[in-house]
C-alpha atoms as a PDB file:
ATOM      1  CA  UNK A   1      91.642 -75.421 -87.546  1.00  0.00           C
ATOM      2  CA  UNK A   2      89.069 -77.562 -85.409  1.00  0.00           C
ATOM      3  CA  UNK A   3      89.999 -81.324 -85.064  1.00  0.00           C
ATOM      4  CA  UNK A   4      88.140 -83.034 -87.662  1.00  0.00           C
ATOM      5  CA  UNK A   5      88.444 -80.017 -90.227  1.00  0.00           C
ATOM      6  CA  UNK A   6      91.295 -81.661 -92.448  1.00  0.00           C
ATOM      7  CA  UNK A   7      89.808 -82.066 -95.872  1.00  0.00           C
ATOM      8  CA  UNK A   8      88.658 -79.368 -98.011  1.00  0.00           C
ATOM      9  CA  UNK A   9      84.931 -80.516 -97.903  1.00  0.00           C
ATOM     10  CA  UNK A  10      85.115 -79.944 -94.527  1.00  0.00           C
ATOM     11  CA  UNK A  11      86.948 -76.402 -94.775  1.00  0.00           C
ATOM     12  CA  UNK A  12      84.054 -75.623 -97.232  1.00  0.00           C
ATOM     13  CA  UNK A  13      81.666 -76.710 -95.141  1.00  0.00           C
ATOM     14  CA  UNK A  14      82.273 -74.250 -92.215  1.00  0.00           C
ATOM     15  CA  UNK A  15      82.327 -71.215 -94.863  1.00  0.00           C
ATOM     16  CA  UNK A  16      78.876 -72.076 -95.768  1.00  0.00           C
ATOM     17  CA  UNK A  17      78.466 -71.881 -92.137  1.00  0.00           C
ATOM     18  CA  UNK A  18      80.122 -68.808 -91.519  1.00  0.00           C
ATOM     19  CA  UNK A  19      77.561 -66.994 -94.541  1.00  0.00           C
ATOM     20  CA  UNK A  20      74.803 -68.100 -92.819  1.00  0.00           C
ATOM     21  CA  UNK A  21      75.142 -67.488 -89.668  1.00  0.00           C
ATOM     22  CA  UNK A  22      76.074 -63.506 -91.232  1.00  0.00           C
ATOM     23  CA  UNK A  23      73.879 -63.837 -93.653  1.00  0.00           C
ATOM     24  CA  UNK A  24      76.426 -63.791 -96.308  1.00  0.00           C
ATOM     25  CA  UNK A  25      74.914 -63.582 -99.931  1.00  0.00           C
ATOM     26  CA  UNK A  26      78.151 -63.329-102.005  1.00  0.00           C
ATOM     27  CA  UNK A  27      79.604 -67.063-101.601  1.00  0.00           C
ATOM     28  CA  UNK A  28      79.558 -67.052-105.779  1.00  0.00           C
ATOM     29  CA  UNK A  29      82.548 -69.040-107.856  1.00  0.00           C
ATOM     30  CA  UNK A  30      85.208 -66.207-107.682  1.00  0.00           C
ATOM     31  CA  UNK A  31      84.635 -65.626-103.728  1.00  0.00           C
ATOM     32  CA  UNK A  32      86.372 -69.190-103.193  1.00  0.00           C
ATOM     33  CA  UNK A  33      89.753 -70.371-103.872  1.00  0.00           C
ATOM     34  CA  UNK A  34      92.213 -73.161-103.892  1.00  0.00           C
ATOM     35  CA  UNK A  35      95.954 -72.042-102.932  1.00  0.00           C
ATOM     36  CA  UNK A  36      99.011 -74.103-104.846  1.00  0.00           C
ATOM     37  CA  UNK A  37     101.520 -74.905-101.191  1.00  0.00           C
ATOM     38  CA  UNK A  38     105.429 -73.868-102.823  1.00  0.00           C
ATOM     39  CA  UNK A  39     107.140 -77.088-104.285  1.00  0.00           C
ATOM     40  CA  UNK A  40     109.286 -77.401-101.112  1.00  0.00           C
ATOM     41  CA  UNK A  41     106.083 -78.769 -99.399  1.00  0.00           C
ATOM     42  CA  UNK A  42     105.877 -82.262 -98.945  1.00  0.00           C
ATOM     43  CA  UNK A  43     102.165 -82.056 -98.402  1.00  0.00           C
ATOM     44  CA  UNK A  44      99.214 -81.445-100.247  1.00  0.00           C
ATOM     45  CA  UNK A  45      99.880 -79.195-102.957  1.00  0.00           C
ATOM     46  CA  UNK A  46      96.554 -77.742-103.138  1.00  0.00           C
ATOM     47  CA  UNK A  47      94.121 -75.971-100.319  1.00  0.00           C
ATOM     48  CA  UNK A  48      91.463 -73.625 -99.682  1.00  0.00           C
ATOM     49  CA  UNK A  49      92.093 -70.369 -99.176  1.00  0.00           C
ATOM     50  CA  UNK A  50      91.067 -68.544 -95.626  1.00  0.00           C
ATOM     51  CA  UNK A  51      87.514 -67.117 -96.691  1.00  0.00           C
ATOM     52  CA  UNK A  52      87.330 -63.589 -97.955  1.00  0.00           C
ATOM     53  CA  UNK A  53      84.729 -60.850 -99.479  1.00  0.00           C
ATOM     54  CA  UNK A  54      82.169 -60.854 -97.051  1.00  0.00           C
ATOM     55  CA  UNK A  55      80.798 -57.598 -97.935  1.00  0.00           C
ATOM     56  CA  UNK A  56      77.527 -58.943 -98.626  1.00  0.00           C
ATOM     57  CA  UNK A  57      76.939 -59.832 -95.614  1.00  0.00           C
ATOM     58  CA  UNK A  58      75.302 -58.522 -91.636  1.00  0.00           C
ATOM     59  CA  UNK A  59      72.596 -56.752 -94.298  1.00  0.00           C
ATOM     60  CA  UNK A  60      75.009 -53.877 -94.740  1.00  0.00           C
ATOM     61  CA  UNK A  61      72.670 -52.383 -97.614  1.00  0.00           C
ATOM     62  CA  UNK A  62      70.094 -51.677 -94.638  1.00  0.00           C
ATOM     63  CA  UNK A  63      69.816 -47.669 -93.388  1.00  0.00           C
ATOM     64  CA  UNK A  64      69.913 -46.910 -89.824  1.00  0.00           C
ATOM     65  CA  UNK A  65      66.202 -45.805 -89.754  1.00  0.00           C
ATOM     66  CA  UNK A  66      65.687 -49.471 -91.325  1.00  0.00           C
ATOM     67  CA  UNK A  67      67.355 -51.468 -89.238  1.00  0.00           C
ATOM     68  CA  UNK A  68      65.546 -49.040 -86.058  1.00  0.00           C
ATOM     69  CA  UNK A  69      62.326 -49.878 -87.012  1.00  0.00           C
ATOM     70  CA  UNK A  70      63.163 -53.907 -87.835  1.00  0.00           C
ATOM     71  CA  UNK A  71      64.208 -53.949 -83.926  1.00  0.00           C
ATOM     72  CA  UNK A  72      61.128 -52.519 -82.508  1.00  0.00           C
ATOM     73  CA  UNK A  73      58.426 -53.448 -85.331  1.00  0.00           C
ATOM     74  CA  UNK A  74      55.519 -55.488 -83.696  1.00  0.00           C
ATOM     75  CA  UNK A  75      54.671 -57.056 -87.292  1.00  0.00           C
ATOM     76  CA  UNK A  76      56.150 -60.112 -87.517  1.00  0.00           C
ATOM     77  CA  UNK A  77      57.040 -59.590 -91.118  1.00  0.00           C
ATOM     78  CA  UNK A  78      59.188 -56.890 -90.488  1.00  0.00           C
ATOM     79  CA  UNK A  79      61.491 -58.646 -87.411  1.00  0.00           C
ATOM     80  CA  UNK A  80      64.828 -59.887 -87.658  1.00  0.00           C
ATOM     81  CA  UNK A  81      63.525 -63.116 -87.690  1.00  0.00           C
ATOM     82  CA  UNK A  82      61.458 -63.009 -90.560  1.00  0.00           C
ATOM     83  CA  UNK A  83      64.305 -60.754 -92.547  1.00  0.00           C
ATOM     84  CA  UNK A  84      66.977 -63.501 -91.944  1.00  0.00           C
ATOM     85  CA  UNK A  85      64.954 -66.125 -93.915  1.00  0.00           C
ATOM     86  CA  UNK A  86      65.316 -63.535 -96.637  1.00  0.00           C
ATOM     87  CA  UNK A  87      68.787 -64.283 -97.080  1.00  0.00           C
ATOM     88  CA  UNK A  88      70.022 -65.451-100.383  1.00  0.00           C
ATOM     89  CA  UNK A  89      72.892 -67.447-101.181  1.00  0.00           C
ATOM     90  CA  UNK A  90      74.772 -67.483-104.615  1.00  0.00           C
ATOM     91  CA  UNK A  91      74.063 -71.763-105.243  1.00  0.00           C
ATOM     92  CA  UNK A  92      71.114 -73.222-106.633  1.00  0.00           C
ATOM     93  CA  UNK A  93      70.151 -76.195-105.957  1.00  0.00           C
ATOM     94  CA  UNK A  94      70.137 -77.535-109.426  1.00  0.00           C
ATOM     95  CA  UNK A  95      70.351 -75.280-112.891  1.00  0.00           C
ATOM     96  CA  UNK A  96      66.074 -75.902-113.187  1.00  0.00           C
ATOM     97  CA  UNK A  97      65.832 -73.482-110.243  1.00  0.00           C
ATOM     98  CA  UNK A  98      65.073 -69.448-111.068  1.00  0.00           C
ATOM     99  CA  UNK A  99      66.426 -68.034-107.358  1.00  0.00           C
ATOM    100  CA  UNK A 100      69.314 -69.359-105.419  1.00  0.00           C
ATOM    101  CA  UNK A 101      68.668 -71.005-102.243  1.00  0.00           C
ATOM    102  CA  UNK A 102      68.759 -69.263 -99.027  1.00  0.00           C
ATOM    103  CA  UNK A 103      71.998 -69.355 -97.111  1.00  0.00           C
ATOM    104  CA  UNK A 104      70.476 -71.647 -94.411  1.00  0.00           C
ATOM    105  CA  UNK A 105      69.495 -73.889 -97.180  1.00  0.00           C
ATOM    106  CA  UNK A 106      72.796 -73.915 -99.041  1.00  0.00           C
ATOM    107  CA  UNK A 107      74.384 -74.791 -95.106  1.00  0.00           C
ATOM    108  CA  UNK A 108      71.961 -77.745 -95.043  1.00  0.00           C
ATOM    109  CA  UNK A 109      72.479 -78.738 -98.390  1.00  0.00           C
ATOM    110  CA  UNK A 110      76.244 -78.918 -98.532  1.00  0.00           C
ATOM    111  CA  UNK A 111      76.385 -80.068 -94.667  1.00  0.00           C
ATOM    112  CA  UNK A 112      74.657 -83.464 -95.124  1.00  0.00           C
ATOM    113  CA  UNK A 113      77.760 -84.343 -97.690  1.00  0.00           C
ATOM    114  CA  UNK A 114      79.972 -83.193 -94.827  1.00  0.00           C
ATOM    115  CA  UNK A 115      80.178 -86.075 -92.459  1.00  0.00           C
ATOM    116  CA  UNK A 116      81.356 -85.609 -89.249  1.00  0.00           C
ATOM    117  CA  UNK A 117      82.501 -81.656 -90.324  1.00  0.00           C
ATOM    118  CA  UNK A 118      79.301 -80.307 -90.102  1.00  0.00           C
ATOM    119  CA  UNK A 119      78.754 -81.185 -86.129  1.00  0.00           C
ATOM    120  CA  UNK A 120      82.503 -79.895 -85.919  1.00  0.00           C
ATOM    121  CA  UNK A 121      81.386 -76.368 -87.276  1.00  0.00           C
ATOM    122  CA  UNK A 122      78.182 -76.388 -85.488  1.00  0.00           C
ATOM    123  CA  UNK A 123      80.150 -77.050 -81.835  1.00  0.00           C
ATOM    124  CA  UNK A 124      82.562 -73.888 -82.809  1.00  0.00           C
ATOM    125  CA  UNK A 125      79.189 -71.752 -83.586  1.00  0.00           C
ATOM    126  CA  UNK A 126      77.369 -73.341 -79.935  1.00  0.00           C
ATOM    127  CA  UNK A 127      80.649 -71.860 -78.381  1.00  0.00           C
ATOM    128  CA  UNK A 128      80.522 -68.196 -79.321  1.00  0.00           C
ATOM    129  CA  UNK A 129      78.882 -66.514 -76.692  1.00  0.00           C
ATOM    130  CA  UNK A 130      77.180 -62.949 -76.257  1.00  0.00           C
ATOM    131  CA  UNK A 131      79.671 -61.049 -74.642  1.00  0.00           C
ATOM    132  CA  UNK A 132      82.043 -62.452 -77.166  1.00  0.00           C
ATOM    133  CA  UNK A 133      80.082 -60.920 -79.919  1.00  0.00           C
ATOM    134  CA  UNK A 134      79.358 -57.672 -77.828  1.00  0.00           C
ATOM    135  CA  UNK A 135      83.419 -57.043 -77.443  1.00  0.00           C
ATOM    136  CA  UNK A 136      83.602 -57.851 -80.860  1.00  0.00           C
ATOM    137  CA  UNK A 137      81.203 -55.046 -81.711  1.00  0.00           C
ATOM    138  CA  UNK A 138      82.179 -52.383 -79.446  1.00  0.00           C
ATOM    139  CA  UNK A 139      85.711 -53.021 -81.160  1.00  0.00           C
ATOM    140  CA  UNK A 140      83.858 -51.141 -84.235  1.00  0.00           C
ATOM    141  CA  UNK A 141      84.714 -47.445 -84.544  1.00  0.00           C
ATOM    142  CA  UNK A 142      81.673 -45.578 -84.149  1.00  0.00           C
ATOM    143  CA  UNK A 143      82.099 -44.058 -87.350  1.00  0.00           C
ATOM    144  CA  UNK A 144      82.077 -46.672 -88.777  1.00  0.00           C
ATOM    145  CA  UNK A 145      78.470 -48.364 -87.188  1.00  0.00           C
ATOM    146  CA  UNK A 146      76.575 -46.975 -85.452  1.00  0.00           C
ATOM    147  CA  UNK A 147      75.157 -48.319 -81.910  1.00  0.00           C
ATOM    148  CA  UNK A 148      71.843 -49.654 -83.599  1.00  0.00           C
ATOM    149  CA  UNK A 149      73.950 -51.265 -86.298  1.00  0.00           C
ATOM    150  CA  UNK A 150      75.630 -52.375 -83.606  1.00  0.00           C
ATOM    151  CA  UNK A 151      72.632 -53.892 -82.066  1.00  0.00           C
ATOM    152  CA  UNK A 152      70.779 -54.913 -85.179  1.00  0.00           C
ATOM    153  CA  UNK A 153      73.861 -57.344 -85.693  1.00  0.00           C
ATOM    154  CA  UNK A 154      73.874 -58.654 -82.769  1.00  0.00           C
ATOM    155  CA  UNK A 155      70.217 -59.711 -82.952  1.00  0.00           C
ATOM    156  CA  UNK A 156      70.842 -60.996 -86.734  1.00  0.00           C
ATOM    157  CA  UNK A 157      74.008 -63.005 -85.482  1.00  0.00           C
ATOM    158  CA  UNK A 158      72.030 -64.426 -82.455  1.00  0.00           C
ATOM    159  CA  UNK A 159      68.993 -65.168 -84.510  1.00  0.00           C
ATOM    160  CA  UNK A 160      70.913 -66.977 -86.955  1.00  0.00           C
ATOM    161  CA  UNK A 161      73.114 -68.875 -84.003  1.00  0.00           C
ATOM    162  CA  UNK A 162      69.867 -70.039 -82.863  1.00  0.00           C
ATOM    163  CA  UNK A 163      68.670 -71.321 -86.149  1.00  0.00           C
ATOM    164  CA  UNK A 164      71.444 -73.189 -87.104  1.00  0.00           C
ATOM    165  CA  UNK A 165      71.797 -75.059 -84.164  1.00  0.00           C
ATOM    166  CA  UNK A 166      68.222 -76.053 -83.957  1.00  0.00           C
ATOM    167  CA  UNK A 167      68.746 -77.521 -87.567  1.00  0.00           C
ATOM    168  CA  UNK A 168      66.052 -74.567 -88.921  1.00  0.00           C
ATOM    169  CA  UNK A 169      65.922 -74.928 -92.836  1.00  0.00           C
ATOM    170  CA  UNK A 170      63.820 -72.534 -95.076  1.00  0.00           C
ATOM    171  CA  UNK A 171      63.264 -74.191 -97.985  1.00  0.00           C
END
């Protein structure tokens, strides 16, 4: 864990990070969890869990042919940046509302209760880097994603990178 990540608000904090920055839209109440430590533990008896079930998440639903045309489409509409914006989160941001906020929204929401945790999480996110996130790609079987999945992803991970730390919000 990152120095300055040591309370549960501030593990919280850098999942809502994580979804989106990969446009995760599953972060409901039973894709969270607190862990009980065994008895023996003289610390804390309760913690988060390590985040889990992003399925929902690097717009998986999206067809190859999709995808294609988002990467070379010359309306603006149709570009990765405009279809990140689209991403949904599972919180609203009070029970009035009729659609959830967008991830980026839920991240800026939940961040400014954060303190200090929120900078942490964004200084982890300014340090991954492109070859990073190539290697971590070309680690993909090819049966399992295809190169302009592989690309698409890229561009929706660096898009998002960029938005986050230039404090973008879209609501």
């Amino acid at each position: 864990m990152p120095a300055g990540i040591d309370t549960a608000l501030a593990v919280f904090s850098g999942y809502l990070l994580l979804d989106a920055w990969i446009a995760n839209q599953d972060r409901h109440h039973e894709n969270w969890a607190a862990l009980r430590a065994p008895s023996e533990l003289a610390s804390a008896n309760l913690y988060l869990a390590p985040t889990y079930d992003h399925g929902a998440s690097l717009a998986r639903n999206l067809t190859d042919a999709e995808r294609q045309e988002r990467l070379i489409s010359r309306d603006r509409g149709r570009q990765i940046p405009a279809f990140v914006r689209r991403a949904r989160s599972a919180f609203y941001a009070d029970t009035g509302q009729a659609k959830p906020m967008t991830t980026m929204a839920a991240w800026t929401a939940f961040s400014s209760h954060a303190g200090n945790s929120a900078a942490v999480w964004l200084n982890q996110l300014r340090n991954v880097d492109v070859a990073a996130l190539h290697r971590v790609l070309d680690e993909v079987p090819p049966q399992r994603m295809s190169q302009v999945a592989r690309e698409f992803t890229l561009q929706l991970l660096l898009e998002n990178q960029r938005r986050l730390l230039a404090g973008e919000n879209d609501e």
